[in-house]
C-alpha atoms as a PDB file:
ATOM      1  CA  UNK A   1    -101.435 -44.816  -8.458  1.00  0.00           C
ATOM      2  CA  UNK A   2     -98.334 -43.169 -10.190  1.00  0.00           C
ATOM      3  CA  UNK A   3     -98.713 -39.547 -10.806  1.00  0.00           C
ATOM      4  CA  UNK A   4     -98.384 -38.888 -14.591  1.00  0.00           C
ATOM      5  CA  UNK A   5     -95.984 -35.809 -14.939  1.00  0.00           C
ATOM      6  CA  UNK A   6     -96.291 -34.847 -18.798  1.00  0.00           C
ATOM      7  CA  UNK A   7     -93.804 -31.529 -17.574  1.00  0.00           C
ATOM      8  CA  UNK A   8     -90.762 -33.607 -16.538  1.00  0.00           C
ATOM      9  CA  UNK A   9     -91.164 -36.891 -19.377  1.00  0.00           C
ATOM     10  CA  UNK A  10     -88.474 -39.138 -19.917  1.00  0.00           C
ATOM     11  CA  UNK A  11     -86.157 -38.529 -22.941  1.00  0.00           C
ATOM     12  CA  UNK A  12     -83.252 -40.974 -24.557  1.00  0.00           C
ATOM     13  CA  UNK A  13     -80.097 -39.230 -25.248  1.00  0.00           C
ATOM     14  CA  UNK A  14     -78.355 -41.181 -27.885  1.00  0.00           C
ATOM     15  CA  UNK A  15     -74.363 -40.377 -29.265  1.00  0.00           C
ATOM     16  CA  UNK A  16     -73.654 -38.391 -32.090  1.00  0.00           C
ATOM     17  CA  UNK A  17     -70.932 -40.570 -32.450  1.00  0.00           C
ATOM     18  CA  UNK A  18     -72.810 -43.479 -34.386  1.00  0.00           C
ATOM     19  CA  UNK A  19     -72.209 -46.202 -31.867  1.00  0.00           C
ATOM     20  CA  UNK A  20     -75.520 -46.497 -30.717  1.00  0.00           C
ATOM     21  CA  UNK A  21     -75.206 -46.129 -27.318  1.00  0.00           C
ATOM     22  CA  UNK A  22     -78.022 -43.985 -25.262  1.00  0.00           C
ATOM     23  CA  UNK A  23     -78.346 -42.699 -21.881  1.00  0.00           C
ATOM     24  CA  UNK A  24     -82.073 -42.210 -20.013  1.00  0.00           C
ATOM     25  CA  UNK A  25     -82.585 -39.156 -18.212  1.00  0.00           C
ATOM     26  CA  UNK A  26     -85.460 -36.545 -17.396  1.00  0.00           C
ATOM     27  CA  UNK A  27     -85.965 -32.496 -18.586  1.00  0.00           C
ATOM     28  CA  UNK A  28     -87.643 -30.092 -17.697  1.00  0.00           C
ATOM     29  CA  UNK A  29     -90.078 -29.334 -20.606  1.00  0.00           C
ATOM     30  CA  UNK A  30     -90.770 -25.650 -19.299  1.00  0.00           C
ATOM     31  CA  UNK A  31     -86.908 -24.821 -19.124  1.00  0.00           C
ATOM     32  CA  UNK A  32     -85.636 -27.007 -22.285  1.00  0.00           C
ATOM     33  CA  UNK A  33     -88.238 -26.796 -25.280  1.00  0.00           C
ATOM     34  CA  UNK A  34     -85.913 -27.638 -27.311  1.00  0.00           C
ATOM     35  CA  UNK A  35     -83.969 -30.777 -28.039  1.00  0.00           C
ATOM     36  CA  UNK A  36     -81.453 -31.411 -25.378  1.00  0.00           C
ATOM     37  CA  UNK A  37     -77.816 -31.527 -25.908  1.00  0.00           C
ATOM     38  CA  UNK A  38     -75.370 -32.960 -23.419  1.00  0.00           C
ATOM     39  CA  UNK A  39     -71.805 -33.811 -23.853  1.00  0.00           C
ATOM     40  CA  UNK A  40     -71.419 -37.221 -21.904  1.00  0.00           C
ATOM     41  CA  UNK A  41     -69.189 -40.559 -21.699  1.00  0.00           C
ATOM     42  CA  UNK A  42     -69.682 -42.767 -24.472  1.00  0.00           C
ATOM     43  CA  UNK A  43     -68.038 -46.116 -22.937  1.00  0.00           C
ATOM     44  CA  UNK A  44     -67.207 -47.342 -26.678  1.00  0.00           C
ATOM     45  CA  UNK A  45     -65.386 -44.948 -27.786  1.00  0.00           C
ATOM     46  CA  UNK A  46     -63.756 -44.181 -24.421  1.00  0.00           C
ATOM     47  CA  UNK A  47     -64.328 -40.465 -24.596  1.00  0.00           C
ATOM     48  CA  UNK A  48     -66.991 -37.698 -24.563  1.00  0.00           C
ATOM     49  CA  UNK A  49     -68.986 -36.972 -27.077  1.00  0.00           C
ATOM     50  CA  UNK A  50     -72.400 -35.108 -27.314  1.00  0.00           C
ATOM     51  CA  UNK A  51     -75.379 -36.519 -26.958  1.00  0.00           C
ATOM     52  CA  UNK A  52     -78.591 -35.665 -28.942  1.00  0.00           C
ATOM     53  CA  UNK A  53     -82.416 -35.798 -27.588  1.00  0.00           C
ATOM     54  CA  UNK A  54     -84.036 -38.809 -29.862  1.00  0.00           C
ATOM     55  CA  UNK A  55     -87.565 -38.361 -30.357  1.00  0.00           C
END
């Protein structure tokens, strides 16, 4: 059976930009309470822009 890990949960990470486009990743819920912020690749545009926590 899969352990259930409610510290690390999976978050979407989608572009302040207003293409749409979202990346998958992981935090750490003790370190980051907070939304996450990440300035990443957004393929569309063909830059980097940030990239919000969606809930």
């Amino acid at each position: 059976m899969a352990k259930r890990n409610d510290l690390r949960p999976i978050v979407k990470l989608r572009s302040t930009a207003g293409t749409g486009f979202t990346y998958v990743t992981r935090k750490n819920r003790r370190n980051n309470p907070d939304r996450l912020i990440i300035r990443k690749y957004d393929p569309q545009l063909r830059e980097h822009v940030d990239f919000r926590e969606e809930r």
